[in-house]
PDB file of N, CA and C in Angstrom:
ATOM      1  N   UNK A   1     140.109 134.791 111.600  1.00  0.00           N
ATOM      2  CA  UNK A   1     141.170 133.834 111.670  1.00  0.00           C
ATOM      3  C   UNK A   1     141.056 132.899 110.462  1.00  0.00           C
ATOM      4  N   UNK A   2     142.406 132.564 109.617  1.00  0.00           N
ATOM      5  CA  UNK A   2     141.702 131.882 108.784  1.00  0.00           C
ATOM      6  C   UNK A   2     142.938 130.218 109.029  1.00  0.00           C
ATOM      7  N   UNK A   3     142.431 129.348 108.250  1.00  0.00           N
ATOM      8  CA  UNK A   3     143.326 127.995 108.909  1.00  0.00           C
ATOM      9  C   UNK A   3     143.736 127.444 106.770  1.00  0.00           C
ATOM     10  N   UNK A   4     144.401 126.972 107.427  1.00  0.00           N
ATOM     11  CA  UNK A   4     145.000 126.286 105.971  1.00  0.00           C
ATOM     12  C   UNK A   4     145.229 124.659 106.345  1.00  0.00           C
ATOM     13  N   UNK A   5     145.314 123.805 105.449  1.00  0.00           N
ATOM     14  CA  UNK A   5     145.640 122.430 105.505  1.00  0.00           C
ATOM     15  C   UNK A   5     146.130 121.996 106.316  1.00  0.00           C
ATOM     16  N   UNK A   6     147.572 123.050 106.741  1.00  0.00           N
ATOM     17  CA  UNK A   6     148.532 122.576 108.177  1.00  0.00           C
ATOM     18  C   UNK A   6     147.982 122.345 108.981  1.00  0.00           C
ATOM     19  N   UNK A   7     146.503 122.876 109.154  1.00  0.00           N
ATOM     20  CA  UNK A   7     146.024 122.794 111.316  1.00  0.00           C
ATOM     21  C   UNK A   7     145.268 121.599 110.969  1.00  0.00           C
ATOM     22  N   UNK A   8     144.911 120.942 109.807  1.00  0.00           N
ATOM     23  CA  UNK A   8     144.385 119.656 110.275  1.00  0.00           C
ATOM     24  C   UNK A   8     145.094 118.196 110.119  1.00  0.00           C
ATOM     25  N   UNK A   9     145.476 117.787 110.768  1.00  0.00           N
ATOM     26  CA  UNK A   9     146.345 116.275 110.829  1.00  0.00           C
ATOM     27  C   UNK A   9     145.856 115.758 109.696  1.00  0.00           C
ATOM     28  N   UNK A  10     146.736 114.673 109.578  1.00  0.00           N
ATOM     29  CA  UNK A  10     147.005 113.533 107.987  1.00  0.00           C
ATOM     30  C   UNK A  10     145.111 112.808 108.431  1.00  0.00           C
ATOM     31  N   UNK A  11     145.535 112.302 110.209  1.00  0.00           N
ATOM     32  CA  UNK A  11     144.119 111.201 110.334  1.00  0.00           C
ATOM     33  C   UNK A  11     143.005 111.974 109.876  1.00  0.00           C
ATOM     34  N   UNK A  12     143.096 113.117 110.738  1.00  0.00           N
ATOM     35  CA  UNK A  12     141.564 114.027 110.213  1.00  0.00           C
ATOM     36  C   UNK A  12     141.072 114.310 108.673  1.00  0.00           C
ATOM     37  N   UNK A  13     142.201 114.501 107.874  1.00  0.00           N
ATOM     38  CA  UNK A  13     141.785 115.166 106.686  1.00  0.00           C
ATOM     39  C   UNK A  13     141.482 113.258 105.304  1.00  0.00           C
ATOM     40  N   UNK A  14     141.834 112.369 106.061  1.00  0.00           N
ATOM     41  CA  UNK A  14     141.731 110.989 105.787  1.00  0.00           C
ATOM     42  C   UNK A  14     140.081 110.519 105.841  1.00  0.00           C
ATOM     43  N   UNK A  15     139.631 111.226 107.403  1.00  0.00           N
ATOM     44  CA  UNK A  15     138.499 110.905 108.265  1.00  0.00           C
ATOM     45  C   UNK A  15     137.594 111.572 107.267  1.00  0.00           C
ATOM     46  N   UNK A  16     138.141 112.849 107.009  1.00  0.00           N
ATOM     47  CA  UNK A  16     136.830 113.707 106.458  1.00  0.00           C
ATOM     48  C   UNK A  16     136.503 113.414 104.789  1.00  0.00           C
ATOM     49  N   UNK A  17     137.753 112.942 104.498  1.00  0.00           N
ATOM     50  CA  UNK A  17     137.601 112.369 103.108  1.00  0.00           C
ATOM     51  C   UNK A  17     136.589 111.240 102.959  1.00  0.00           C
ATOM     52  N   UNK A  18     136.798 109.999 103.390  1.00  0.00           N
ATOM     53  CA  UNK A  18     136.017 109.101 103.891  1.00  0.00           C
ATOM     54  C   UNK A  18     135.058 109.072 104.027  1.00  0.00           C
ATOM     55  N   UNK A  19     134.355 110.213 105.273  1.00  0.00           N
ATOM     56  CA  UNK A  19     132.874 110.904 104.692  1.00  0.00           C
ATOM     57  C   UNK A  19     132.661 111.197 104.346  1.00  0.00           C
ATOM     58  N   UNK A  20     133.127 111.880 103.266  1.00  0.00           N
ATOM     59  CA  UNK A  20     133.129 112.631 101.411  1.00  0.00           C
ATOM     60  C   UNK A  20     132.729 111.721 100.874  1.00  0.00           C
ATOM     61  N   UNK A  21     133.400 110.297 100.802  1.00  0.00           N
ATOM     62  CA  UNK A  21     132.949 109.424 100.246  1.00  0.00           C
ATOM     63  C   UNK A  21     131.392 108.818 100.275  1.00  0.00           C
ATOM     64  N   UNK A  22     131.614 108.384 101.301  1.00  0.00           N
ATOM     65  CA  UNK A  22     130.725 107.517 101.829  1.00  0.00           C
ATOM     66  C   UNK A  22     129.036 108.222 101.402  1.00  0.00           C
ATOM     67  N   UNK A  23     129.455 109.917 102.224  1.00  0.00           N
ATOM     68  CA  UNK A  23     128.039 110.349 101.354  1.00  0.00           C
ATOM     69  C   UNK A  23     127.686 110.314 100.207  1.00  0.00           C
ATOM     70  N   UNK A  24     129.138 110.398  98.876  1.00  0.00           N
ATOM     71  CA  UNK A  24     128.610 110.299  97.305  1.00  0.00           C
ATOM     72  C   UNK A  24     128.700 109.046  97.099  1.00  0.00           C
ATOM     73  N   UNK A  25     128.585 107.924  97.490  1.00  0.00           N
ATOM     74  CA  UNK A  25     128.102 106.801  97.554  1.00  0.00           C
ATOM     75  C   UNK A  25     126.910 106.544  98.153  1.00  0.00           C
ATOM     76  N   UNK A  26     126.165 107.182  99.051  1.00  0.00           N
ATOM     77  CA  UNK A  26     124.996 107.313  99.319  1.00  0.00           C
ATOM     78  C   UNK A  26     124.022 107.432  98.726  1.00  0.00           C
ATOM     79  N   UNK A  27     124.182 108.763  98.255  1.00  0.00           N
ATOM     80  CA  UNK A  27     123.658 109.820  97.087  1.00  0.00           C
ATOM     81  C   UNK A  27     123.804 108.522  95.771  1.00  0.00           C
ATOM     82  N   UNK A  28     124.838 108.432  95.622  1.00  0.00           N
ATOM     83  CA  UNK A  28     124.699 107.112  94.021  1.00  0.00           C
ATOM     84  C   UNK A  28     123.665 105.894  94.151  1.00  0.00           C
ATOM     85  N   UNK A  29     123.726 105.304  95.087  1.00  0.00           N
ATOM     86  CA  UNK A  29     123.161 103.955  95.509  1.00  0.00           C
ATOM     87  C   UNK A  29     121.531 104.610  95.541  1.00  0.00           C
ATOM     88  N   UNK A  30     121.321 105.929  96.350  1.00  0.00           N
ATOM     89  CA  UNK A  30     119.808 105.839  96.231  1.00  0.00           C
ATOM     90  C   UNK A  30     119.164 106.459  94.804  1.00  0.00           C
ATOM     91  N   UNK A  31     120.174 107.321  93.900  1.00  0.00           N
ATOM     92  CA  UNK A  31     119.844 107.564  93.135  1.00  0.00           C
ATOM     93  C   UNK A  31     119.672 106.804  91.767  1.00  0.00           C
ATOM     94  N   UNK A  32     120.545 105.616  92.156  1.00  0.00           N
ATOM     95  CA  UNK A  32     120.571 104.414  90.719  1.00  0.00           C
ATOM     96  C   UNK A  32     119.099 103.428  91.495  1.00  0.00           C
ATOM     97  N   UNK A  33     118.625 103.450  92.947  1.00  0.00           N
ATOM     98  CA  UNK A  33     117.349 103.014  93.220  1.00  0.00           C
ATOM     99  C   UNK A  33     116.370 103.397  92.377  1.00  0.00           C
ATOM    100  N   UNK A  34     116.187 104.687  92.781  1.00  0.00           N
ATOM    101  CA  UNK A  34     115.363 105.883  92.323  1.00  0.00           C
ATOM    102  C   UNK A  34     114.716 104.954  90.718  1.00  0.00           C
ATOM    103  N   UNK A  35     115.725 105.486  90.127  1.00  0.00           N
ATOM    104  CA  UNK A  35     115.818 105.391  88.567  1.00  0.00           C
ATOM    105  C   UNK A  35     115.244 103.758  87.905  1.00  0.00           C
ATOM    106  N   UNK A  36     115.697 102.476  88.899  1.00  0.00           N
ATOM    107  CA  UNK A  36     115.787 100.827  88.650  1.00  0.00           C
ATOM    108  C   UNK A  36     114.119 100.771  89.061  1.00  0.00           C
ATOM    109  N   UNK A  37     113.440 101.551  90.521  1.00  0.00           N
ATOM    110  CA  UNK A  37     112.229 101.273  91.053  1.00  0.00           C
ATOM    111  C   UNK A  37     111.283 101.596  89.957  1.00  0.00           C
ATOM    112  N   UNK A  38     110.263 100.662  90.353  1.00  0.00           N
ATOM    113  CA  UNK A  38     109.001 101.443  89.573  1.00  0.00           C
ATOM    114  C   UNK A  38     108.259 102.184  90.804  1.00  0.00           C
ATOM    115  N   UNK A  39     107.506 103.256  89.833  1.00  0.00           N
ATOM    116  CA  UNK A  39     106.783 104.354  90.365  1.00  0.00           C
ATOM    117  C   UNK A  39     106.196 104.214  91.983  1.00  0.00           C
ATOM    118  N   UNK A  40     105.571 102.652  91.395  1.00  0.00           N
ATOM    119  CA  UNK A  40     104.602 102.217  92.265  1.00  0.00           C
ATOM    120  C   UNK A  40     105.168 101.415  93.777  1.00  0.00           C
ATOM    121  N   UNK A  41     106.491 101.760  93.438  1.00  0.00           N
ATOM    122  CA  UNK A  41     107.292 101.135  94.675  1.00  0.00           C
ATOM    123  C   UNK A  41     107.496 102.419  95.269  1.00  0.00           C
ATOM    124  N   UNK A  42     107.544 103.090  94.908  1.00  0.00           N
ATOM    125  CA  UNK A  42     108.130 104.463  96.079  1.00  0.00           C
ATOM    126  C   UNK A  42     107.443 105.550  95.960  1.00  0.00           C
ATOM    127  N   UNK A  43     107.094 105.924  97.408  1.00  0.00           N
ATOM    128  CA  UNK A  43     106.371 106.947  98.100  1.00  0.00           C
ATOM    129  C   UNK A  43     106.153 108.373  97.145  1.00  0.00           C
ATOM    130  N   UNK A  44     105.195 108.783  97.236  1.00  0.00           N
ATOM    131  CA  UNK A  44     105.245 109.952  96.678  1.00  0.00           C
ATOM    132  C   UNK A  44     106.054 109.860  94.741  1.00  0.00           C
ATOM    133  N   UNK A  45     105.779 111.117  94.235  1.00  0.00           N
ATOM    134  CA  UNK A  45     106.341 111.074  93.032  1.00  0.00           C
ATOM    135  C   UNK A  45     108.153 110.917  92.530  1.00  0.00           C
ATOM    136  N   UNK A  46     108.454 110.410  91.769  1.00  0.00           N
ATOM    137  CA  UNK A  46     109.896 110.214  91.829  1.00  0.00           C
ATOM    138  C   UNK A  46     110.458 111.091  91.450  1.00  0.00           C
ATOM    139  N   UNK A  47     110.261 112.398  90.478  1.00  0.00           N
ATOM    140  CA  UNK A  47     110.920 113.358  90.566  1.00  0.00           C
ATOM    141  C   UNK A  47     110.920 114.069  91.863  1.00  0.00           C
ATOM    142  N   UNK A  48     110.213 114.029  92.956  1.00  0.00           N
ATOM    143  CA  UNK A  48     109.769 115.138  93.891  1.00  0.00           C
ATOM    144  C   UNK A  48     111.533 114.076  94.640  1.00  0.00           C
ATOM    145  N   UNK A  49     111.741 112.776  94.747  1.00  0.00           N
ATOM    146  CA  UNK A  49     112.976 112.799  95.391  1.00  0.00           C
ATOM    147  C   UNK A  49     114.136 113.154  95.241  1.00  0.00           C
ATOM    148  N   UNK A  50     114.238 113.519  93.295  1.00  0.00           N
ATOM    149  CA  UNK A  50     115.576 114.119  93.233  1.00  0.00           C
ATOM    150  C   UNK A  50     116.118 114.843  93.481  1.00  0.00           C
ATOM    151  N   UNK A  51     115.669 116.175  93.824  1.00  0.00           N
ATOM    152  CA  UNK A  51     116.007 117.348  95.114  1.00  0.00           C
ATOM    153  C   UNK A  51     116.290 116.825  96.787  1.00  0.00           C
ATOM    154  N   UNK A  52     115.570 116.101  96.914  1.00  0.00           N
ATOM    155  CA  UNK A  52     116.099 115.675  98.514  1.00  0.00           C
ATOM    156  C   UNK A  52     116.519 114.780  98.526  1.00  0.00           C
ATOM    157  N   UNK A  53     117.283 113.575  97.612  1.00  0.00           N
ATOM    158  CA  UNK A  53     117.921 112.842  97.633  1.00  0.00           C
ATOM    159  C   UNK A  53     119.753 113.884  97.224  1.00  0.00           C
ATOM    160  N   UNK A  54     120.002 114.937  97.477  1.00  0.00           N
ATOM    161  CA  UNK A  54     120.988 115.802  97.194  1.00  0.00           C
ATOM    162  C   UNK A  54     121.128 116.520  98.526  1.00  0.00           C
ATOM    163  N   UNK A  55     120.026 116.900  99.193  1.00  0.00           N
ATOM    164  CA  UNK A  55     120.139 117.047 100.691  1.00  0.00           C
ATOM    165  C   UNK A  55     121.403 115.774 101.467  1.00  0.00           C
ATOM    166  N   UNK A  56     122.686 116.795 101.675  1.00  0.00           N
ATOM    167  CA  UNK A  56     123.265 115.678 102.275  1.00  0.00           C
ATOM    168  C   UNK A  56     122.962 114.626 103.469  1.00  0.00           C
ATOM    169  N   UNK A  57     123.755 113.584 103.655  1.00  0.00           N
ATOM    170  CA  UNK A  57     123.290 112.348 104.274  1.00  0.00           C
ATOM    171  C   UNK A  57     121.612 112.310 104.805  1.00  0.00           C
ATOM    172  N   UNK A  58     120.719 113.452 105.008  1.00  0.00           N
ATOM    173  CA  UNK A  58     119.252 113.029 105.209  1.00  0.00           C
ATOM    174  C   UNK A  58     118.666 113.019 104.202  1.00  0.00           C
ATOM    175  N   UNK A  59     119.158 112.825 102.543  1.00  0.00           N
ATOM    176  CA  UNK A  59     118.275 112.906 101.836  1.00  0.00           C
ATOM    177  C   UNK A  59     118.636 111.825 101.620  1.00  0.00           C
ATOM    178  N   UNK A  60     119.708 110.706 101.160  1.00  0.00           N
ATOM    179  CA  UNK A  60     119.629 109.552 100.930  1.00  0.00           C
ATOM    180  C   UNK A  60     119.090 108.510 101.851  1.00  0.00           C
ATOM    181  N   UNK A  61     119.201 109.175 103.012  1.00  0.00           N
ATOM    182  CA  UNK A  61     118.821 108.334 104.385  1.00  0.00           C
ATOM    183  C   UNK A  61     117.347 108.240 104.556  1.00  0.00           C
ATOM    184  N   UNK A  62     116.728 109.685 103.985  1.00  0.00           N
ATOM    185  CA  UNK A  62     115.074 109.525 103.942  1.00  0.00           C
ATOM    186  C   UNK A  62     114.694 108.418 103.194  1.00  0.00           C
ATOM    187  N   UNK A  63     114.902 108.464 101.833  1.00  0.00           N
ATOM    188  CA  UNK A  63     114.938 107.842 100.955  1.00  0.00           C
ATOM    189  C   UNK A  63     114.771 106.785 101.095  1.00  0.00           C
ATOM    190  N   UNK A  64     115.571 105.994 101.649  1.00  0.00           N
ATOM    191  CA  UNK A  64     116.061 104.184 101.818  1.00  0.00           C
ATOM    192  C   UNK A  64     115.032 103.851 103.094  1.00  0.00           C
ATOM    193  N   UNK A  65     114.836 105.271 104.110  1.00  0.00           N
ATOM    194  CA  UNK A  65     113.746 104.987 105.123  1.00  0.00           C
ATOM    195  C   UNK A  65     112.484 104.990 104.928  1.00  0.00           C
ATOM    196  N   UNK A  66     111.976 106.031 104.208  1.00  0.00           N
ATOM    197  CA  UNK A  66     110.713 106.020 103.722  1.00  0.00           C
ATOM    198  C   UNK A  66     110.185 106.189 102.712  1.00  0.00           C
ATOM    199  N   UNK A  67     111.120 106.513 101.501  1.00  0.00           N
ATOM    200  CA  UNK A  67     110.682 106.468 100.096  1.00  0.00           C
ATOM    201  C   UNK A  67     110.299 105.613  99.620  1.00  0.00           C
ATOM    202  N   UNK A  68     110.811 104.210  99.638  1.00  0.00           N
ATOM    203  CA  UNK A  68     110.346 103.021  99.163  1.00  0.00           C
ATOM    204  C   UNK A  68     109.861 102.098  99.673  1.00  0.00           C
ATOM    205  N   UNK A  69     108.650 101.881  99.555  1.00  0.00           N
ATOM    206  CA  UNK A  69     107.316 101.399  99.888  1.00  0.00           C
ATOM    207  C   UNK A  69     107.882  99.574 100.406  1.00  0.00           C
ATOM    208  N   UNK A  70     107.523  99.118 100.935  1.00  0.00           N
ATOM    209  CA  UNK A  70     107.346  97.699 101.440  1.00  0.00           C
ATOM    210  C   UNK A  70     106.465  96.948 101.608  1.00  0.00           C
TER     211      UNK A  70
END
């Protein structure tokens, strides 16, 4: 079965945009972290986060949870 644009409403395809967003704003915010932190602020090595900071929403979410040290 295949679906085209028509089967999803104006709200839905608004909704899903939105979380399009919101995740590459995620992804930006922890990745301009990444880059501003020093080494010694965040967990583990900083290249090892740029692969799982691309993992959608759990890689920026790890990140902000446990990448950077407090």
């Amino acid at each position: 079965m295949t679906h085209s644009k028509k089967d999803i409403s104006p709200g839905s395809r608004v909704a899903f945009g939105l979380v399009g967003i919101v995740q590459v704003v995620l992804a930006f915010l922890a990745f301009w972290d990444l880059a501003h932190r020093d080494a010694d602020e965040v967990r583990g090595p900083k290249p090892a986060w740029i692969p799982a900071i691309l993992v959608n929403w759990i890689g920026p979410a790890s990140y902000f949870l446990w990448g950077i040290r407090r």
